[in-house]
N, C-alpha and C. Protein backbone atom coordinates (compact mmCIF):
# COMPACT_ATOMS: atom_id res chain seq x y z
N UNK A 1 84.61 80.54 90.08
CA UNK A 1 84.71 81.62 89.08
C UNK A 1 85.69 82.68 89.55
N UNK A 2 86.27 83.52 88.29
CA UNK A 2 87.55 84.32 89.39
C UNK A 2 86.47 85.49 89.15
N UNK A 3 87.21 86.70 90.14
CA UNK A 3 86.68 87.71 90.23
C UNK A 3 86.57 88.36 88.55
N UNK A 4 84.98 88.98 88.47
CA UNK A 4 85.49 90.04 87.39
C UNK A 4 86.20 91.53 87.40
N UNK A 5 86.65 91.78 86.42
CA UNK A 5 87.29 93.04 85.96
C UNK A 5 86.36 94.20 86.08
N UNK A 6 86.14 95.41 87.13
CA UNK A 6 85.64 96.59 87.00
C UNK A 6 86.58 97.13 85.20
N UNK A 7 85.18 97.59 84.50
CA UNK A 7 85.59 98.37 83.27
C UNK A 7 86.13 99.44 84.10
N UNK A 8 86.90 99.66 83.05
CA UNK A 8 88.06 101.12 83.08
C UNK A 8 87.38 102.17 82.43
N UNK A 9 87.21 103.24 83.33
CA UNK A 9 86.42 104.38 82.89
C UNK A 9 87.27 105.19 81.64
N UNK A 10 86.25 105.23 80.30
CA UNK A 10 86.83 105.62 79.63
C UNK A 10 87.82 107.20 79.70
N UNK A 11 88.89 107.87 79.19
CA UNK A 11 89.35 108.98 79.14
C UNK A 11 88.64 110.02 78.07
N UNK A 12 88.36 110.80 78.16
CA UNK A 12 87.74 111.70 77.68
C UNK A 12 88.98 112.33 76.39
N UNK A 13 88.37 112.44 75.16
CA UNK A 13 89.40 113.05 74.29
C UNK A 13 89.71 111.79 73.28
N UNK A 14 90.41 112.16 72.29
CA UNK A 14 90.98 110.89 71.14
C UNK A 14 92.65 111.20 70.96
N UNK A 15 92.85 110.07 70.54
CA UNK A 15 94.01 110.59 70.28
C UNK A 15 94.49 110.64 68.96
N UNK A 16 95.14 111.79 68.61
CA UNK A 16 95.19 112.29 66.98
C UNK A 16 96.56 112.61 66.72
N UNK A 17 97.52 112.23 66.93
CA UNK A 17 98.69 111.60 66.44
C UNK A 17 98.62 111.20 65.11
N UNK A 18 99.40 111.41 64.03
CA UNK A 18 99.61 110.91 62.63
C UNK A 18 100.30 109.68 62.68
N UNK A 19 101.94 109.39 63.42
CA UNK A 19 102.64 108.89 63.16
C UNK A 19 102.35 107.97 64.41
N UNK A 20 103.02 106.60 64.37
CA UNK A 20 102.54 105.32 65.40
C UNK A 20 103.80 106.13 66.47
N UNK A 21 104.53 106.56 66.70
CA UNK A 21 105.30 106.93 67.59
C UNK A 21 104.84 108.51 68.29
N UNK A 22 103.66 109.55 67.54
CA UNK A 22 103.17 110.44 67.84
C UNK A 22 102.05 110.03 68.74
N UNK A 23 102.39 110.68 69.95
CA UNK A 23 100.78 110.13 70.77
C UNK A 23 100.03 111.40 71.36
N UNK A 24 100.01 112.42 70.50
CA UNK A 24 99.23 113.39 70.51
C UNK A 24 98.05 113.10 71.10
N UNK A 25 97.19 114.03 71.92
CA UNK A 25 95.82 113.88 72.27
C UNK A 25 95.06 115.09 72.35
N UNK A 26 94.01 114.75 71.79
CA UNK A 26 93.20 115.70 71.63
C UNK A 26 91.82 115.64 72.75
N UNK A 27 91.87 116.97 73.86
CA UNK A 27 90.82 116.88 75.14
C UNK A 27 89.20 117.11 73.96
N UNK A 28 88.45 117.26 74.92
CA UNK A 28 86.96 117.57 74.37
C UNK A 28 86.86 118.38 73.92
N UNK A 29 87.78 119.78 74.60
CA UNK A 29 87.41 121.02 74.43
C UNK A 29 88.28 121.34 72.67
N UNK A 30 88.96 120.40 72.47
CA UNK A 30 89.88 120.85 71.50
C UNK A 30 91.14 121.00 71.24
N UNK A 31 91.79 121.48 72.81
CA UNK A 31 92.87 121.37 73.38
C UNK A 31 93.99 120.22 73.17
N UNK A 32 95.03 120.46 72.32
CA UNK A 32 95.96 119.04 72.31
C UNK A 32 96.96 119.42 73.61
N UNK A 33 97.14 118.15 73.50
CA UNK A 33 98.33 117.65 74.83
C UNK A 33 99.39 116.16 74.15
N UNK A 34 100.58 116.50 74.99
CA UNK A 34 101.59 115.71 73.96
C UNK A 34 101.35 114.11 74.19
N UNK A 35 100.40 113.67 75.10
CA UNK A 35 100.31 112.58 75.31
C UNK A 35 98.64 112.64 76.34
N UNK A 36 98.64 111.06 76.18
CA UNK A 36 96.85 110.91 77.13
C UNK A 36 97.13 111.19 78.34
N UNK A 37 98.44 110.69 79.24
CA UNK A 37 98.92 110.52 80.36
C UNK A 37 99.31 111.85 80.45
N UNK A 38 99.55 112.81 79.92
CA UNK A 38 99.97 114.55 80.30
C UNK A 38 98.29 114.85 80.50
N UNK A 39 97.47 114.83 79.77
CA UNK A 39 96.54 114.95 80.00
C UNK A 39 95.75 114.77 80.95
N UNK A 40 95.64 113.64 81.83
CA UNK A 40 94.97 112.57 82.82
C UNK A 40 95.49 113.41 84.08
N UNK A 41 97.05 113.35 83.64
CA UNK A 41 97.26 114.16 85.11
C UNK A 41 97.08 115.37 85.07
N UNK A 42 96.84 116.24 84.29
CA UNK A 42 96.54 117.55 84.48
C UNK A 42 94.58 117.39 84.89
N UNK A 43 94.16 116.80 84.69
CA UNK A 43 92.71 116.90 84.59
C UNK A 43 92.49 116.20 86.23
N UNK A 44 93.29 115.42 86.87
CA UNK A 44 92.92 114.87 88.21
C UNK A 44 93.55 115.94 88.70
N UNK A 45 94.31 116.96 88.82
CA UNK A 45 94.88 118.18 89.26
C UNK A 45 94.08 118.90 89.67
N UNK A 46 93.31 119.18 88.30
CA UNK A 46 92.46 120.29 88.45
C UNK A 46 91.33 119.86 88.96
N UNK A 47 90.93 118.54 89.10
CA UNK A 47 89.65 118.02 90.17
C UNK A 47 90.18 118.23 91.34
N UNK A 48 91.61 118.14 91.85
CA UNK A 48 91.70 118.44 93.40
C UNK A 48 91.84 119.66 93.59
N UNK A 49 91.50 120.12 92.96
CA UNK A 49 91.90 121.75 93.33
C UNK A 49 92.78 122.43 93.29
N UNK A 50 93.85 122.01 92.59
CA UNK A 50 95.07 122.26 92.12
C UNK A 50 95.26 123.12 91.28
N UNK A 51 96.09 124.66 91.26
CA UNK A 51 96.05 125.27 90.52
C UNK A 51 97.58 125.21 90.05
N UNK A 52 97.37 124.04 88.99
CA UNK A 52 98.49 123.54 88.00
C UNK A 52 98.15 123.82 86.41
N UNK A 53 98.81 124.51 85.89
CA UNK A 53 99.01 124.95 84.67
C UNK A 53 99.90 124.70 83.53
N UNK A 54 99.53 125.39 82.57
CA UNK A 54 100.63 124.63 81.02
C UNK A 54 101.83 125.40 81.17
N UNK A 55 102.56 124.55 80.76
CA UNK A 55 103.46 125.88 81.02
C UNK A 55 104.18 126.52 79.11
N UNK A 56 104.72 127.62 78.91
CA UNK A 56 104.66 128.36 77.78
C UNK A 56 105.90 128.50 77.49
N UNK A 57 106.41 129.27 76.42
CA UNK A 57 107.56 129.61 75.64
C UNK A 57 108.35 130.41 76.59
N UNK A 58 107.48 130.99 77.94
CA UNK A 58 108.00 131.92 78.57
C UNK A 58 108.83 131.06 80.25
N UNK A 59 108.40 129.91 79.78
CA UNK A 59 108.85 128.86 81.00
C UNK A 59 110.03 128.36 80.42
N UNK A 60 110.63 128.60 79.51
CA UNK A 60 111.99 128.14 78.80
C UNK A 60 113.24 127.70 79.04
N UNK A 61 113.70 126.65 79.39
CA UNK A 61 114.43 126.83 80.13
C UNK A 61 116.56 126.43 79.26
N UNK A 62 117.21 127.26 79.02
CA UNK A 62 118.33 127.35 78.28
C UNK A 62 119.52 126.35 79.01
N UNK A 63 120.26 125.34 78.23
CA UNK A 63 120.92 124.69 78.99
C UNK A 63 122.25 124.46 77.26
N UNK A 64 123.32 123.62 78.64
CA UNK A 64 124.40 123.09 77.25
C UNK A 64 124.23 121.31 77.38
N UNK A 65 124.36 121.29 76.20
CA UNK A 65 124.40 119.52 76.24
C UNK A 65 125.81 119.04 75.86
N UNK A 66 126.62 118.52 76.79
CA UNK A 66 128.03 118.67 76.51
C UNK A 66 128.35 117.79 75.60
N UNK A 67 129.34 117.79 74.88
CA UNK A 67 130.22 116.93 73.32
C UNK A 67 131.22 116.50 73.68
N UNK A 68 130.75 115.22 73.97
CA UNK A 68 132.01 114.59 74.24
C UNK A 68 133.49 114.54 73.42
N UNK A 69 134.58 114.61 73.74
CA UNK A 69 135.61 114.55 72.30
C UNK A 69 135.38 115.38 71.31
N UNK A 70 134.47 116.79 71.61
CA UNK A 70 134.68 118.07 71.11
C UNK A 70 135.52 118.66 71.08
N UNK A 71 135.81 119.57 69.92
CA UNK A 71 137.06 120.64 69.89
C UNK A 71 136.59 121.90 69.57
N UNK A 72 136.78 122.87 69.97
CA UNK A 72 136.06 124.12 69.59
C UNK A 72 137.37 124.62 68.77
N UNK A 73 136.96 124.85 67.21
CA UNK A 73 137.24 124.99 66.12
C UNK A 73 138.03 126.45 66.70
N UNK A 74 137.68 127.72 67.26
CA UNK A 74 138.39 128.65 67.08
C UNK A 74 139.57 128.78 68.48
N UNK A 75 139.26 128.09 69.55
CA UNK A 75 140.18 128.47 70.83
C UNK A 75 140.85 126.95 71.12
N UNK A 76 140.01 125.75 70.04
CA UNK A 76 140.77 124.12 70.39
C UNK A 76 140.75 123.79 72.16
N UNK A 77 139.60 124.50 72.64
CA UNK A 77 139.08 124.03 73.75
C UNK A 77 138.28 122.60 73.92
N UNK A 78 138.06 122.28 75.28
CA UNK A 78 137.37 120.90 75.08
C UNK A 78 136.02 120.83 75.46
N UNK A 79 135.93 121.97 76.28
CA UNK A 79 135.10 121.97 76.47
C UNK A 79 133.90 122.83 76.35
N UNK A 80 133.01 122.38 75.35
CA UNK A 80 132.07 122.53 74.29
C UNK A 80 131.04 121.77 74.52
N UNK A 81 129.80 122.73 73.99
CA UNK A 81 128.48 121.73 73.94
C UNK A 81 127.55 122.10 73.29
N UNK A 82 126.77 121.75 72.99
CA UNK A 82 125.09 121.82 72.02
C UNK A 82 124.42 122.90 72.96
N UNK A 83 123.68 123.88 72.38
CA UNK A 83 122.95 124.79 73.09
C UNK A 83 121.32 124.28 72.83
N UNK A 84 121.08 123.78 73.93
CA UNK A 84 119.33 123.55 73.81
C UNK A 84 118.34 123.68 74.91
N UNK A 85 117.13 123.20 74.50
CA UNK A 85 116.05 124.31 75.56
C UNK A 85 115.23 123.40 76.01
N UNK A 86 114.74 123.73 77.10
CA UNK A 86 114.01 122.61 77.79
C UNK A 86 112.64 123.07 78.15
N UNK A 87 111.54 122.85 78.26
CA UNK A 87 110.10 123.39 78.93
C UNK A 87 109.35 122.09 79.49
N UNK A 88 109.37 122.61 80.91
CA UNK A 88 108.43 121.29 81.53
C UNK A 88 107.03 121.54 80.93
N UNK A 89 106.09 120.48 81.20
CA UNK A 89 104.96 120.18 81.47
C UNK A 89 103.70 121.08 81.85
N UNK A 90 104.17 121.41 83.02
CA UNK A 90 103.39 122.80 83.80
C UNK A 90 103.86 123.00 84.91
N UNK A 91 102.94 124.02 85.69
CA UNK A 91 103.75 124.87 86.56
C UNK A 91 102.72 125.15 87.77
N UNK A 92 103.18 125.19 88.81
CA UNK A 92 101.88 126.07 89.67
C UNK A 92 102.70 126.86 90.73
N UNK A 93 101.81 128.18 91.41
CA UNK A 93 102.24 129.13 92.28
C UNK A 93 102.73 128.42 93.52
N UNK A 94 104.11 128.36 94.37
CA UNK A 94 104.13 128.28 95.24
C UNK A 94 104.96 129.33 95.96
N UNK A 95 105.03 128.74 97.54
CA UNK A 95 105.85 129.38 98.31
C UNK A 95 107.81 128.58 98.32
N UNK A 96 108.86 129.53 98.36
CA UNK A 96 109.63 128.56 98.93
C UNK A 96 110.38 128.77 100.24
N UNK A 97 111.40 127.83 100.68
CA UNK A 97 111.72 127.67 101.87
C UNK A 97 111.24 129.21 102.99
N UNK A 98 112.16 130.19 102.29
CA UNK A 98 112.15 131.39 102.57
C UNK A 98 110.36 132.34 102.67
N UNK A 99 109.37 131.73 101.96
CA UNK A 99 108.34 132.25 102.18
C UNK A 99 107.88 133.05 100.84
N UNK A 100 108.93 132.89 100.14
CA UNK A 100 108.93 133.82 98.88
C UNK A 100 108.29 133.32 97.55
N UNK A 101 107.33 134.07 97.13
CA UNK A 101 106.62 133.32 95.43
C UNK A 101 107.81 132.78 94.78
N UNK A 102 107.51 131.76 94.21
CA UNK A 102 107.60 130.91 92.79
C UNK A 102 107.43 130.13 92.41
N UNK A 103 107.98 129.62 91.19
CA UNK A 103 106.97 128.46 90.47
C UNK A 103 108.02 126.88 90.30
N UNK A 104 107.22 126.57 90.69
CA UNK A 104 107.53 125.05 90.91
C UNK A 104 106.99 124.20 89.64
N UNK A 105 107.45 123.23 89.13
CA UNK A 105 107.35 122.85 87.74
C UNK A 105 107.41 121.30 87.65
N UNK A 106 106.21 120.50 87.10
CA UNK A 106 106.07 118.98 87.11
C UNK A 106 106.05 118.73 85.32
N UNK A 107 106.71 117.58 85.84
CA UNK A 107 107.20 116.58 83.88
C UNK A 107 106.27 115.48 83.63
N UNK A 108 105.87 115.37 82.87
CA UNK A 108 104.79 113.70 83.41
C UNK A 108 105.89 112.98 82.29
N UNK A 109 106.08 111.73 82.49
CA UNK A 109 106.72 110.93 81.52
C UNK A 109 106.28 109.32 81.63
N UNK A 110 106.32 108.70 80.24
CA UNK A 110 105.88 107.48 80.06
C UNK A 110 107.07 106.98 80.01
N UNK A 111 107.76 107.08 79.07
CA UNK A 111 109.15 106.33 79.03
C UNK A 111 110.23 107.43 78.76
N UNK A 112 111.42 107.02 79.69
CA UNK A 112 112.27 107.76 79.42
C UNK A 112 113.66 107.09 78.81
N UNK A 113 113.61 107.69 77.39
CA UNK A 113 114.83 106.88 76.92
C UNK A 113 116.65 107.11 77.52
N UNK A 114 117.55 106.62 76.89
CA UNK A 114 118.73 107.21 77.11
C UNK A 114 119.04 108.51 76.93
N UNK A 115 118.42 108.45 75.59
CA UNK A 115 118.80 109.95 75.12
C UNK A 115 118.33 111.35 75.90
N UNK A 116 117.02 111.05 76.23
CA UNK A 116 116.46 112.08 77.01
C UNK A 116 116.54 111.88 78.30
N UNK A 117 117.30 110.86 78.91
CA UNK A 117 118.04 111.10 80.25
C UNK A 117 118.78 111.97 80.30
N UNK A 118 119.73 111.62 79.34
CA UNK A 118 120.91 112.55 78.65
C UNK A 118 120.70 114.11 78.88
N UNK A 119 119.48 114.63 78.33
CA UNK A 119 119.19 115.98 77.84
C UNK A 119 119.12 116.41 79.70
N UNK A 120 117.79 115.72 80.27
CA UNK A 120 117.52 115.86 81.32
C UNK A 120 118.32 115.82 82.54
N UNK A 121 119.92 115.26 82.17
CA UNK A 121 120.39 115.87 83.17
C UNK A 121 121.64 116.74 82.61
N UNK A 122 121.60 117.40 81.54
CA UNK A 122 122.62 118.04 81.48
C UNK A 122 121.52 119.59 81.75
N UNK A 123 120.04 119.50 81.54
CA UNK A 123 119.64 120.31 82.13
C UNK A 123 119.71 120.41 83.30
N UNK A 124 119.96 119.45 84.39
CA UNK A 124 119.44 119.52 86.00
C UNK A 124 120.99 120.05 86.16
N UNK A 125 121.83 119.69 86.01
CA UNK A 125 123.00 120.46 85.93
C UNK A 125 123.64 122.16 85.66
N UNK A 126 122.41 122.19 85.15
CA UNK A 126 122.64 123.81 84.51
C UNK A 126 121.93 124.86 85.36
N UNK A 127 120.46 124.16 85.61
CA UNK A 127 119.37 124.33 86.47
C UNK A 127 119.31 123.64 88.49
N UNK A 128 120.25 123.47 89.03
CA UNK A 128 120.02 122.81 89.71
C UNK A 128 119.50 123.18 91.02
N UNK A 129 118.80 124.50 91.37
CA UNK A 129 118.03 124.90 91.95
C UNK A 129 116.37 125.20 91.79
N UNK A 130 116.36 124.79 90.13
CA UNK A 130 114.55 124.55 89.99
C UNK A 130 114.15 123.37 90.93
N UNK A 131 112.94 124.36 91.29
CA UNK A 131 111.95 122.90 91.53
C UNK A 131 111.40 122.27 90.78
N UNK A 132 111.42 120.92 90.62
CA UNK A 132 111.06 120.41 89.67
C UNK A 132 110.93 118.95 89.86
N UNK A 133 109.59 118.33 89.82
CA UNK A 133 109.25 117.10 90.09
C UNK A 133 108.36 116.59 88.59
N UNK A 134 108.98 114.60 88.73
CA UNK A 134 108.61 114.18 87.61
C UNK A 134 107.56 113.31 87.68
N UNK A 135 106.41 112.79 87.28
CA UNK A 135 105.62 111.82 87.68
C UNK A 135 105.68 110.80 86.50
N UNK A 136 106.00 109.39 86.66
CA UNK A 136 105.96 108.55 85.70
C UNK A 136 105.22 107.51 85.70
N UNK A 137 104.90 106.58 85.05
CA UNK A 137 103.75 106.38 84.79
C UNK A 137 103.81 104.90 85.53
N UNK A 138 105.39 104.36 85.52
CA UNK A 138 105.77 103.35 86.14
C UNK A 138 106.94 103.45 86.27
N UNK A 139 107.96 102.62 87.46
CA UNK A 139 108.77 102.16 87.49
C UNK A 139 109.26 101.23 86.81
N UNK A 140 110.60 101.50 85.91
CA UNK A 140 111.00 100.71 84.94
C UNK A 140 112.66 100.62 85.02
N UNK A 141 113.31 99.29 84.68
CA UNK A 141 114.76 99.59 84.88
C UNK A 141 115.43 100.19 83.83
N UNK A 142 116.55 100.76 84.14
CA UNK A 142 117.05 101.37 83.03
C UNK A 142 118.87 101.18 82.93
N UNK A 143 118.97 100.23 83.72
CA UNK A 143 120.88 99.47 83.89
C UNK A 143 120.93 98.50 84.75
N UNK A 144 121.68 97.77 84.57
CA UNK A 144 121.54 96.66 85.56
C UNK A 144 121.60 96.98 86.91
N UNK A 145 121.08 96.29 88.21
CA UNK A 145 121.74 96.71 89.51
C UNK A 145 123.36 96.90 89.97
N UNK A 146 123.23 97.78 91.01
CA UNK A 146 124.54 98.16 91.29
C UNK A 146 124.30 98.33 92.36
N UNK A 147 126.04 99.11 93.12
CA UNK A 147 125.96 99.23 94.27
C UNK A 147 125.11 100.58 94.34
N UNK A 148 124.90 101.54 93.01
CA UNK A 148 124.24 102.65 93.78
C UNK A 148 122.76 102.61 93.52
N UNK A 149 122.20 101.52 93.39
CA UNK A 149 120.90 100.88 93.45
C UNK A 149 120.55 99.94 92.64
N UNK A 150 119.28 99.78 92.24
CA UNK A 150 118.39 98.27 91.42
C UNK A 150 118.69 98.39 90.01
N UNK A 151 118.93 99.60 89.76
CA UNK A 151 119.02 99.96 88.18
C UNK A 151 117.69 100.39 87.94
N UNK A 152 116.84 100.64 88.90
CA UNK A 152 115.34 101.77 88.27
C UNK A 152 115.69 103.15 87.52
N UNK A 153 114.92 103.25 87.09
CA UNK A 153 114.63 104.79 87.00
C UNK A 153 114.46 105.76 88.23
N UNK A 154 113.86 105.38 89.11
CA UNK A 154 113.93 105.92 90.31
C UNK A 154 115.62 106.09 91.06
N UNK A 155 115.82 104.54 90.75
CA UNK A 155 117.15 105.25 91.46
C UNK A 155 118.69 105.72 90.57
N UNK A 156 118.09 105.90 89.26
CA UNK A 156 118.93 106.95 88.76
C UNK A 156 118.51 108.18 88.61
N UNK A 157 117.29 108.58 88.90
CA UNK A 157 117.21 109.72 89.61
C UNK A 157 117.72 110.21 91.06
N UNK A 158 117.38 109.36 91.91
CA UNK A 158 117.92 109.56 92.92
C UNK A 158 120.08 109.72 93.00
N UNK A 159 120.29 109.24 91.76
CA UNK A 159 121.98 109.13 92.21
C UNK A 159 122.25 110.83 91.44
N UNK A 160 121.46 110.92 90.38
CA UNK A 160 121.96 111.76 88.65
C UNK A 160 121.31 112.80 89.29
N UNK A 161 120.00 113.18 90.12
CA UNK A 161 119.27 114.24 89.80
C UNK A 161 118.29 114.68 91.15
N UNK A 162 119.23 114.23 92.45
CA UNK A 162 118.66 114.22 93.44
C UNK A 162 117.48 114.74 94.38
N UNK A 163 117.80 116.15 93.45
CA UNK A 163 116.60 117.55 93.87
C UNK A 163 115.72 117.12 93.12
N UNK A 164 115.42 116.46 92.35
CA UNK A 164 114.10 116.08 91.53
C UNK A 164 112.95 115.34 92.17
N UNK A 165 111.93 115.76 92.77
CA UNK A 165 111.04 114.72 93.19
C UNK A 165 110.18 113.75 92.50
N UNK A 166 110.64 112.86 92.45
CA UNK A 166 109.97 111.65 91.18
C UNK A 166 108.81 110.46 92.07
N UNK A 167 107.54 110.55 91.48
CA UNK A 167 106.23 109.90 91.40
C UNK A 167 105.71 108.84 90.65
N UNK A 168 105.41 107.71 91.01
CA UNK A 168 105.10 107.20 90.06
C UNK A 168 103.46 107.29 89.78
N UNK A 169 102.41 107.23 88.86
CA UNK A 169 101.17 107.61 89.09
C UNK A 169 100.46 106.57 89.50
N UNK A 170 100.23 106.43 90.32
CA UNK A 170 98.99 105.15 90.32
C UNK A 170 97.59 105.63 90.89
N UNK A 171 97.10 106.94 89.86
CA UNK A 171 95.48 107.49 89.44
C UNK A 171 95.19 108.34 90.27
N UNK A 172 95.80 108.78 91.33
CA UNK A 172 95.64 109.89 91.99
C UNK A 172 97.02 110.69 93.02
N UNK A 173 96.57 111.77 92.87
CA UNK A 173 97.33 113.22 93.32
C UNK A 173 98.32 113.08 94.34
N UNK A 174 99.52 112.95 94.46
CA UNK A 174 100.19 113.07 95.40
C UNK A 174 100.28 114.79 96.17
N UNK A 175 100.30 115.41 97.06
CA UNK A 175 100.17 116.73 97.34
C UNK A 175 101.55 116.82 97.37
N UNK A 176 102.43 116.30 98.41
CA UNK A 176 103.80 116.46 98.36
C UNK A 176 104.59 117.02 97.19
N UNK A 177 103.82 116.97 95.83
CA UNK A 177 104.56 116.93 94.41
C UNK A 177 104.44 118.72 94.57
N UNK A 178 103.40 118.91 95.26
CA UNK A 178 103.04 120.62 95.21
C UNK A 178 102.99 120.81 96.41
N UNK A 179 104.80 121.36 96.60
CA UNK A 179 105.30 122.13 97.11
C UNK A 179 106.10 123.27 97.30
N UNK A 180 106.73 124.56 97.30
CA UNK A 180 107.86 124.98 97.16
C UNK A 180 108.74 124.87 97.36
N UNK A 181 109.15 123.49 97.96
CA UNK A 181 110.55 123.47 98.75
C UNK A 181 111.56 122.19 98.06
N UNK A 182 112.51 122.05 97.81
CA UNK A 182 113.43 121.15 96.83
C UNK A 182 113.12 119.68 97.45
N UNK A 183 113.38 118.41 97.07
CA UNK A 183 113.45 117.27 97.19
C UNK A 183 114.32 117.39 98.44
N UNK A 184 115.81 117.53 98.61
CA UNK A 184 116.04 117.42 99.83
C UNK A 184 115.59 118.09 101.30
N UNK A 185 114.54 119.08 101.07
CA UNK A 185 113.95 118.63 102.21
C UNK A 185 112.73 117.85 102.36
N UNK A 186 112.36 117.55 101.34
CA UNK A 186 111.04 116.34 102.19
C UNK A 186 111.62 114.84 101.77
N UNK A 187 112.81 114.51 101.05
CA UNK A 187 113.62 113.32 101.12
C UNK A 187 113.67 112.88 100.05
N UNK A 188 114.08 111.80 99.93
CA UNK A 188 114.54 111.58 97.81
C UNK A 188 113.53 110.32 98.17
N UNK A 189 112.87 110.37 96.65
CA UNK A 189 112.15 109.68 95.59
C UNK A 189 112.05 108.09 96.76
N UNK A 190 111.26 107.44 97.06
CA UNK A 190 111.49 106.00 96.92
C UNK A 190 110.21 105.29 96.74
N UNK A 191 110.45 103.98 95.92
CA UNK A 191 109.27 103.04 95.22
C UNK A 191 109.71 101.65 95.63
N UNK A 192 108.53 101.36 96.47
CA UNK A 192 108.39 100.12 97.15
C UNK A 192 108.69 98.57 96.12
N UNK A 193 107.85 99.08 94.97
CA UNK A 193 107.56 97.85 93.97
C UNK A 193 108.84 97.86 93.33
N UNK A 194 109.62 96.80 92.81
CA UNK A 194 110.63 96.37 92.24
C UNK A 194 110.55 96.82 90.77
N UNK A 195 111.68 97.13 89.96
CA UNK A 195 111.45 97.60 88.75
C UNK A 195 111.59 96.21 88.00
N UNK A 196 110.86 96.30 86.94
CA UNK A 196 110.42 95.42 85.86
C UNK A 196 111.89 94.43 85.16
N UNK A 197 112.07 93.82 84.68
CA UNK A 197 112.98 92.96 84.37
C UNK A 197 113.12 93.68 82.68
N UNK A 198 112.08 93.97 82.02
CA UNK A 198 112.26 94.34 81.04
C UNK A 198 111.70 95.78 80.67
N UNK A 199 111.73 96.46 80.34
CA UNK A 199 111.13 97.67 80.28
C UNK A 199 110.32 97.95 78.42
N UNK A 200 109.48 98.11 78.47
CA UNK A 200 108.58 97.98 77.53
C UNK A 200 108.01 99.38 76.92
N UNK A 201 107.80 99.82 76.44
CA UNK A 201 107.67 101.22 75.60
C UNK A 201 105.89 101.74 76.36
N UNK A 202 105.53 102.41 76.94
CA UNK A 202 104.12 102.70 77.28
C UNK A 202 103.53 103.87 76.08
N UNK A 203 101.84 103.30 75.83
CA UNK A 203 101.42 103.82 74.84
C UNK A 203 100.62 105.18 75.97
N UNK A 204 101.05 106.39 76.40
CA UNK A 204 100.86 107.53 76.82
C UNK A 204 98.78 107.54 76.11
């Protein structure tokens, strides 16, 4: 006989999304969150004692999204771009290098498309002294291999977005993620397990 399957402890909350691509969730208390997996990790956070928070309109963060083969209509410059805004996930108090308060800021993500690679690093570009670490839900490829790695997601973070400390979740807390100090000093991103051959859409 093969081994059985331990049931999977249910998640607390429903999810109330309208649209099959909306994966809204709704906690016990009432509270929505943009996905189950934003949720999950904020709630094992706050079981470790983690004082990680939402973050608000006031966490905003202003960037350009550049246009390619743009012309700016009044000076026929080239260089031009989309003005748009970014807000992580949440946030918690730290120290940095220097000893000094601030806030350090985590993304949770299920899938990350092209497009919002796109956004995400013309923000890390604009921003490139936030702290800011991403936790995903898996390793998935996102280009074929190359010489500057497998074609993960991981290691186009590691080439595109280096200061970013990227996690993948597998159900509990990394501490390292809560720290004040940038990716290059505690070292860039790496994931043992091979990325997937196909990459598949995750239902958050």
């Amino acid at each position: 006989m093969g081994k059985s399957k331990t049931p999977r402890k249910p998640i607390a909350g429903k999810r109330t999304g309208k649209k099959r691509s909306d994966f809204h969730w709704t906690d016990p208390t009432g509270e929505i969150w943009d996905s189950r997996f934003e949720y999950i990790f904020y709630a094992a956070a706050r079981a470790a004692n983690i004082d990680l928070r939402r973050c608000t309109e006031d966490h905003t963060f202003s960037y350009l999204l550049p246009i390619r083969g743009g012309i700016c209509a009044g000076c026929e410059g080239t260089d031009v771009g989309q003005r748009r805004t970014y807000t992580p996930d949440f946030y918690y108090p730290a120290k940095d290098t220097g000893g000094q308060d601030c806030r350090a800021y985590i993304e949770t993500k299920g899938y990350l498309r092209a497009k919002e690679r796109a956004l995400l690093r013309a923000y890390y570009n604009a921003h490139p002294d936030t702290i800011l670490s991403v936790v995903l839900q898996r390793n998935y490829r996102v280009t074929k291999p190359n010489k500057s790695g497998d074609g993960s997601v991981v290691a186009w973070f590691n080439r595109f977005l280096p200061n970013v400390r990227v996690s993948i979740w597998n159900g509990s807390i990394e501490y390292k993620l809560f720290t004040g100090v940038p990716n290059t000093s505690v070292g860039r991103s790496t994931v043992k397990r091979s990325a997937t051959k196909k990459s598949t859409k995750l239902r958050a």
